[in-house]
Protein backbone atom coordinates (compact mmCIF):
# COMPACT_ATOMS: atom_id res chain seq x y z
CA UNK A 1 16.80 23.21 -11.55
CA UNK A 2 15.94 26.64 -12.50
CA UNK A 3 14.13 28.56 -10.26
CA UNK A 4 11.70 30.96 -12.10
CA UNK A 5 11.55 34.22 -10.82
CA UNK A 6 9.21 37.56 -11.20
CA UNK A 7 10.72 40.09 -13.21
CA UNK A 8 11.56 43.86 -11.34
CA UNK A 9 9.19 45.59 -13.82
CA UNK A 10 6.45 42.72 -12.93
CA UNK A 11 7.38 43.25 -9.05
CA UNK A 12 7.67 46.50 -8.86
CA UNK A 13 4.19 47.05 -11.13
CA UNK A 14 2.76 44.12 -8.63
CA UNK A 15 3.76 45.99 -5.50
CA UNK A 16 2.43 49.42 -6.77
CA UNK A 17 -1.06 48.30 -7.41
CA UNK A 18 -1.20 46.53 -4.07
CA UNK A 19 -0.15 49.95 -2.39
CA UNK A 20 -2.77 52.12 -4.53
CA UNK A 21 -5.59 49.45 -3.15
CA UNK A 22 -4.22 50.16 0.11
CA UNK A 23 -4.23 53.78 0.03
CA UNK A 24 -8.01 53.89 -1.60
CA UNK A 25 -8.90 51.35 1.32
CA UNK A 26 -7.25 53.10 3.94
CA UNK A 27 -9.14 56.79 3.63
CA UNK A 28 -7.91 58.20 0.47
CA UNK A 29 -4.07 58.68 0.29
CA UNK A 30 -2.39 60.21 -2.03
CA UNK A 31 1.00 58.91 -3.73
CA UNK A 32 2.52 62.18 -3.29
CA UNK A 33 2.33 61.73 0.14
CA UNK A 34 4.32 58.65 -0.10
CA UNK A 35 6.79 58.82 -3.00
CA UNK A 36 8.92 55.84 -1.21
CA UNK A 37 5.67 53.89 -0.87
CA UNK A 38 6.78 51.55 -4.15
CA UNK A 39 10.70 51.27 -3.61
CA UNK A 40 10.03 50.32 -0.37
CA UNK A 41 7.73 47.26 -0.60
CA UNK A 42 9.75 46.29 -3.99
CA UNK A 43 12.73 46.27 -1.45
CA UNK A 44 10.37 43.97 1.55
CA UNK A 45 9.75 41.69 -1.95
CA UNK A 46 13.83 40.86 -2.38
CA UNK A 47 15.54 41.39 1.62
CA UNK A 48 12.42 40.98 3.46
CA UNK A 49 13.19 37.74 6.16
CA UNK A 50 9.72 36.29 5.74
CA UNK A 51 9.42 36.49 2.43
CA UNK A 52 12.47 35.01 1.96
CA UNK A 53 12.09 31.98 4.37
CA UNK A 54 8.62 31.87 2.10
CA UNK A 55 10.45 31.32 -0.79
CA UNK A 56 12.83 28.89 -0.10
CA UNK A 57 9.96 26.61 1.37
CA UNK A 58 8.67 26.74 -1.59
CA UNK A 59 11.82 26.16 -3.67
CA UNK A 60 12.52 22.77 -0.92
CA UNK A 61 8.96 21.61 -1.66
CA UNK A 62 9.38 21.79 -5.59
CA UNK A 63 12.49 20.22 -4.89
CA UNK A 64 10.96 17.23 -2.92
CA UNK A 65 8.26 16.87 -5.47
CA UNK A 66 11.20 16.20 -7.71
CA UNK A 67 12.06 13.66 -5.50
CA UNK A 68 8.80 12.02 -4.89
CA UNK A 69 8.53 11.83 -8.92
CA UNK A 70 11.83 10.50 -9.69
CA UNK A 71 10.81 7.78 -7.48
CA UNK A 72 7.78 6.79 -8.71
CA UNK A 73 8.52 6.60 -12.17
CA UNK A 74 11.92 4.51 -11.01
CA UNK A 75 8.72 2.45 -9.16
CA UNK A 76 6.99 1.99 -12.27
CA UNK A 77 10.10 1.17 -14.79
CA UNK A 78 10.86 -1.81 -12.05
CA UNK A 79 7.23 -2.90 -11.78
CA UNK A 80 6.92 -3.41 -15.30
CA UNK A 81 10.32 -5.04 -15.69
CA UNK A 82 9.56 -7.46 -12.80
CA UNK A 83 6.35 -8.23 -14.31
CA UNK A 84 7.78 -8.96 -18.04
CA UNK A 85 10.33 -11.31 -16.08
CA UNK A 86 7.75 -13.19 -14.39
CA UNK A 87 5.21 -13.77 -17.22
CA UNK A 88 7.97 -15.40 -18.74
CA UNK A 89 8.91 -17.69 -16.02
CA UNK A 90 5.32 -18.67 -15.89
CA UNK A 91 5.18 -19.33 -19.41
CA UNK A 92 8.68 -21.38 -18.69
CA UNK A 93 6.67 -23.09 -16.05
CA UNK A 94 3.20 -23.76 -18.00
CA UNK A 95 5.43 -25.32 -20.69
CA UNK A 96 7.46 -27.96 -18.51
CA UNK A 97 4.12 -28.79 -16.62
CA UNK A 98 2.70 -29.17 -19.91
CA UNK A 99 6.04 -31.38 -20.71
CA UNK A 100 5.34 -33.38 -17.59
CA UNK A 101 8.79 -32.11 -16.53
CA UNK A 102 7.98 -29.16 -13.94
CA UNK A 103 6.32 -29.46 -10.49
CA UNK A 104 2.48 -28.34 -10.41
CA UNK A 105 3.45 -26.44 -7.17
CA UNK A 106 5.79 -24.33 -9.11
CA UNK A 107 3.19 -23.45 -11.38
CA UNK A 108 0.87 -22.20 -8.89
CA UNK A 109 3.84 -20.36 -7.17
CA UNK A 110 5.05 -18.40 -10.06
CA UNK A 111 1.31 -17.69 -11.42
CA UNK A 112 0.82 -16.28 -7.53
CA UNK A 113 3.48 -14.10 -7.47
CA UNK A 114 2.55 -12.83 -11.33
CA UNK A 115 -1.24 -11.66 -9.78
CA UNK A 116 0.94 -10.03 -7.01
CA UNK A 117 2.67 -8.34 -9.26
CA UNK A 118 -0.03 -7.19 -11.04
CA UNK A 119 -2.20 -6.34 -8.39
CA UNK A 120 0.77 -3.82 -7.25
CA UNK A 121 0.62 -1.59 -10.11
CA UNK A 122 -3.07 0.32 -9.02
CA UNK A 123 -1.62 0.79 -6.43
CA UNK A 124 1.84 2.29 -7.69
CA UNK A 125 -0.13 4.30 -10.38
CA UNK A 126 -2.22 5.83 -7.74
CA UNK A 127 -5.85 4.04 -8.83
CA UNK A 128 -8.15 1.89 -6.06
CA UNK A 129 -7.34 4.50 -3.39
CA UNK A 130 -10.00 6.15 -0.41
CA UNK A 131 -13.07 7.96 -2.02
CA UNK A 132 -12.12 6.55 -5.64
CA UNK A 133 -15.75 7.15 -7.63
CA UNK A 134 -17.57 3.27 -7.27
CA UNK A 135 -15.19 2.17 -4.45
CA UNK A 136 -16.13 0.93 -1.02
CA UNK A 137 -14.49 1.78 2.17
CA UNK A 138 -11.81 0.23 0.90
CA UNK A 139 -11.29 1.08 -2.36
CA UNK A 140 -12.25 -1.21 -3.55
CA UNK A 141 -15.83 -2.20 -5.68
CA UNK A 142 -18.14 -4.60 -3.92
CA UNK A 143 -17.73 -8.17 -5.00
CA UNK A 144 -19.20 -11.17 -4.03
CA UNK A 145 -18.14 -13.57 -1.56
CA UNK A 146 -14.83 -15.24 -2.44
CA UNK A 147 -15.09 -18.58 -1.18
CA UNK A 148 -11.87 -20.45 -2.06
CA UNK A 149 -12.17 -24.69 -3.36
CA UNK A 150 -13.32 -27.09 -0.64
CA UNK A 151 -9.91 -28.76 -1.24
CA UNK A 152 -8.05 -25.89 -1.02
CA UNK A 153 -9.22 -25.00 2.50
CA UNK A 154 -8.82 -28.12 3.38
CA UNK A 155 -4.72 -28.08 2.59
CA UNK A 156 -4.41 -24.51 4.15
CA UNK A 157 -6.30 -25.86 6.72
CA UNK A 158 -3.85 -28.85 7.48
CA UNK A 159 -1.12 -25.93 7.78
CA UNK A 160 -2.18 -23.71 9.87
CA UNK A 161 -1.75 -26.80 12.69
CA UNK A 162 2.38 -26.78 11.09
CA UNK A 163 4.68 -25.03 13.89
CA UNK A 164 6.81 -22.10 12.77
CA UNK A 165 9.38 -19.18 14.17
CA UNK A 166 8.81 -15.84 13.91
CA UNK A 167 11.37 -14.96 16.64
CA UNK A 168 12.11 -11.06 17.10
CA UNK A 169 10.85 -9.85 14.00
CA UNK A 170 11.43 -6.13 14.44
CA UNK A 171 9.94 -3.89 11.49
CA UNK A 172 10.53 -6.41 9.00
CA UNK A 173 8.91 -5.57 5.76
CA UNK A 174 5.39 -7.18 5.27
CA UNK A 175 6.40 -8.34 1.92
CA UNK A 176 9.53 -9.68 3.79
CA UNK A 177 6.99 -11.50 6.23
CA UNK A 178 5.34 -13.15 3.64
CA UNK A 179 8.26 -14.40 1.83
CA UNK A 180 9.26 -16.21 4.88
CA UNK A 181 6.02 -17.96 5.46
CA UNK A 182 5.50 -18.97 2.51
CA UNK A 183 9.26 -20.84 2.12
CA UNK A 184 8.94 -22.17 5.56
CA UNK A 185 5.36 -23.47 5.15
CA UNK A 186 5.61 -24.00 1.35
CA UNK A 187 2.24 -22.39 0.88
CA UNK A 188 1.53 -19.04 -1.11
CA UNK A 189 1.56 -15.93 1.02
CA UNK A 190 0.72 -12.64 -1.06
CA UNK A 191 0.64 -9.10 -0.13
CA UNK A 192 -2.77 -7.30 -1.29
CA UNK A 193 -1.07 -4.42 -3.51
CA UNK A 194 -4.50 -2.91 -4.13
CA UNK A 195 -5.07 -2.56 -0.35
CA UNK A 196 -5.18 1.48 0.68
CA UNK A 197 -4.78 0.37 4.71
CA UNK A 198 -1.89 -1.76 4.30
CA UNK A 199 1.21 -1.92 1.88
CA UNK A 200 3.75 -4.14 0.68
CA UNK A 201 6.43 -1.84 2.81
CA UNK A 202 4.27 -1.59 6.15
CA UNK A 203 6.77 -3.08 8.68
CA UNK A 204 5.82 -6.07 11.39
CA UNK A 205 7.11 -6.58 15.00
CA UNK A 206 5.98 -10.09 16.34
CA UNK A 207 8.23 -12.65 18.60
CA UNK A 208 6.42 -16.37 18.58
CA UNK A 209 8.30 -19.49 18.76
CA UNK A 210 7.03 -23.22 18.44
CA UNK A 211 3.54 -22.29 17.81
CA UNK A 212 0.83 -23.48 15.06
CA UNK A 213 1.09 -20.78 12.21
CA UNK A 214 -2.74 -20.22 12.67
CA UNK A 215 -1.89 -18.79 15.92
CA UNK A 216 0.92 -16.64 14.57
CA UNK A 217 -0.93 -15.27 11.70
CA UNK A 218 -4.02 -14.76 15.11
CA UNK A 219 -0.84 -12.78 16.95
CA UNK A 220 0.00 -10.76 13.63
CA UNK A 221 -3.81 -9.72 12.95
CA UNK A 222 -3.73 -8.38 16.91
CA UNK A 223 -0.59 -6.73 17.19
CA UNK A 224 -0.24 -5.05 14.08
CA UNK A 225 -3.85 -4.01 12.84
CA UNK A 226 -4.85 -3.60 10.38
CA UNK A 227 -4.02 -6.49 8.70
CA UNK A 228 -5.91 -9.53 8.10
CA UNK A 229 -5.36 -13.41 6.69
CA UNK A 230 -7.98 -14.38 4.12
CA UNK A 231 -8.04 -17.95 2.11
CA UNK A 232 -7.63 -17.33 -1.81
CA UNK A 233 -7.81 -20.31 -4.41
CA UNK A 234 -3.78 -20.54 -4.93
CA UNK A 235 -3.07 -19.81 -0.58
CA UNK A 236 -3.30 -17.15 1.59
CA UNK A 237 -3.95 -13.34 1.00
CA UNK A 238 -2.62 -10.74 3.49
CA UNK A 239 -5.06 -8.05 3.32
CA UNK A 240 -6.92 -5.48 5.80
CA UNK A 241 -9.70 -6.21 7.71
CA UNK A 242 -11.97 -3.80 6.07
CA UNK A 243 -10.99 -5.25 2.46
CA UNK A 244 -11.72 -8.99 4.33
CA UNK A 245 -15.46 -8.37 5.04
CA UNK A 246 -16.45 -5.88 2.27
CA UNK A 247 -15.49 -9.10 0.05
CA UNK A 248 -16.97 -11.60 2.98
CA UNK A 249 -13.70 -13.39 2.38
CA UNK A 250 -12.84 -16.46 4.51
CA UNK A 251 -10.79 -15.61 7.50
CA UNK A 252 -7.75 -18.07 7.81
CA UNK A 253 -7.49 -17.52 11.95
CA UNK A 254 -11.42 -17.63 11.87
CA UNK A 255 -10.67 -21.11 10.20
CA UNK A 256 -7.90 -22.38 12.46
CA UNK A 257 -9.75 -21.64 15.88
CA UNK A 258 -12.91 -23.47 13.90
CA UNK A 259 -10.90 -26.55 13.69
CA UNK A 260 -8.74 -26.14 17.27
CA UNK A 261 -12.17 -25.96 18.86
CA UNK A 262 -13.31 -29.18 16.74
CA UNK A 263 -10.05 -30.81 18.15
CA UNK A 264 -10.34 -30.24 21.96
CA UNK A 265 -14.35 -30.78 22.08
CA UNK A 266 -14.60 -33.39 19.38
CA UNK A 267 -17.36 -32.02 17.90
CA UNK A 268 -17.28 -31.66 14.36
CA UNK A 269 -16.70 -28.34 12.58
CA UNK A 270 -19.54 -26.93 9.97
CA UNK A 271 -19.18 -28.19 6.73
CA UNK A 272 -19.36 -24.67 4.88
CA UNK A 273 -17.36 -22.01 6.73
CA UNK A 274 -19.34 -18.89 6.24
CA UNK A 275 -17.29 -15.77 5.09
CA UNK A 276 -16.53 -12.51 7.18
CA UNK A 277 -19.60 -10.25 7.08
């Protein structure tokens, strides 16, 4: 990359006026008293060790800025490749349920991961972020309470009492996390891409073996804040805390203690779980 530079007759007129304000400031010099006065501070301008260490700071951040673009726009060229490929698998999969040939589950699996693709891109493109004009906290806008099918919470529910292994994870990618879950448990586990306290890259440490996956997701939410387990229509949302209650979403740990408490009292649990608030 070219590196634009002042011209000597733009320096050198630059450095000239900066000395006459100096002179006028400092009682009323003369120029004839200092015929060097220019040649010297256009010589500090091009050997001077500050100036230069200045400039090349300069020249590394427009370099990194390169960098930082480059990668976003590599971001965005994948993002919308990965979502063209998945509409059409869920179009692939809408037709063989359709057919009576493909597995509902499928369905709801490849829809889930096309809203999790799609719910990346504000993210990538910068929008939904701290301060945005109409956002909460969050950044998100308010909405009202998403409260997920009585069926549905009753299946993720029925999970959450299912053992599983999360043995010496050790900065494992969140969106790595999630994969996992939701192959060993067979139930949908996205990452909230419009999220501004967590992202699809934020890395986990957590060792728990032979334990219900409510209380793994409980030992997630506490050793890695901020994030948080919500219940969504299609299976579980990883989001932040502060997302979870300015949506009064229904917490999934909230939900599996409700039901562990049910189990060793005997008394029943409430029949509508009220959301975070």
């Amino acid at each position: 990359m070219k590196t634009m530079t002042a011209e000597p007759k733009y320096v050198y007129r630059r450095t000239l006026a900066a000395a006459l304000a100096v002179m006028l400031v400092g009682g009323g010099w003369c120029l004839a008293q200092t015929p060097k006065l220019a040649e010297q501070l256009l010589a500090a301008q091009q050997t001077n060790p500050d100036i230069l260490a200045a400039e090349a700071k300069v020249r590394l951040a427009q370099a990194e800025l390169e960098q930082v673009r480059v990668k976003v726009a590599r971001e965005i060229i994948a993002a919308n490749w990965e979502l063209q490929t998945q509409r059409v698998a869920v179009e692939r999969a809408e037709a063989q349920s359709q057919a009576g040939k493909g597995d509902r589950r499928q369905l709801i699996m490849e829809k889930a991961k096309l809203e999790e693709l799609e719910a990346s891109m504000p993210y990538i493109l910068g929008k939904g972020m701290p301060g945005e004009a109409g956002g909460s906290v969050s950044g998100k806008k308010s909405a009202s309470p998403k409260l997920p099918p009585k069926e549905v919470v009753e299946q993720v529910a029925a999970v959450l009492d299912n053992p599983t292994e999360l043995d010496n994870i050790i900065e494992m990618p969140l969106l790595d996390v999630a994969d996992f879950l939701r192959d060993y448990h067979n139930l949908v586990f996205l990452v909230d891409g419009g999220d501004s306290f967590i992202t699809r890259d934020t890395v986990i440490t957590i060792n728990t073996s032979s334990v219900p996956l409510g209380a793994a997701l409980e030992a997630l939410e506490d050793t890695n804040p901020p994030l948080h387990f919500v219940i969504r229509g299609y299976g579980i949302l990883i989001t932040s805390k502060e997302s979870a209650i300015a949506e009064e979403s229904l917490s999934a740990v909230e939900l599996w203690r409700e039901k562990s408490t049910q189990n060793v009292t005997g008394k029943p649990a409430a029949a509508d779980k009220k959301p975070m608030r």
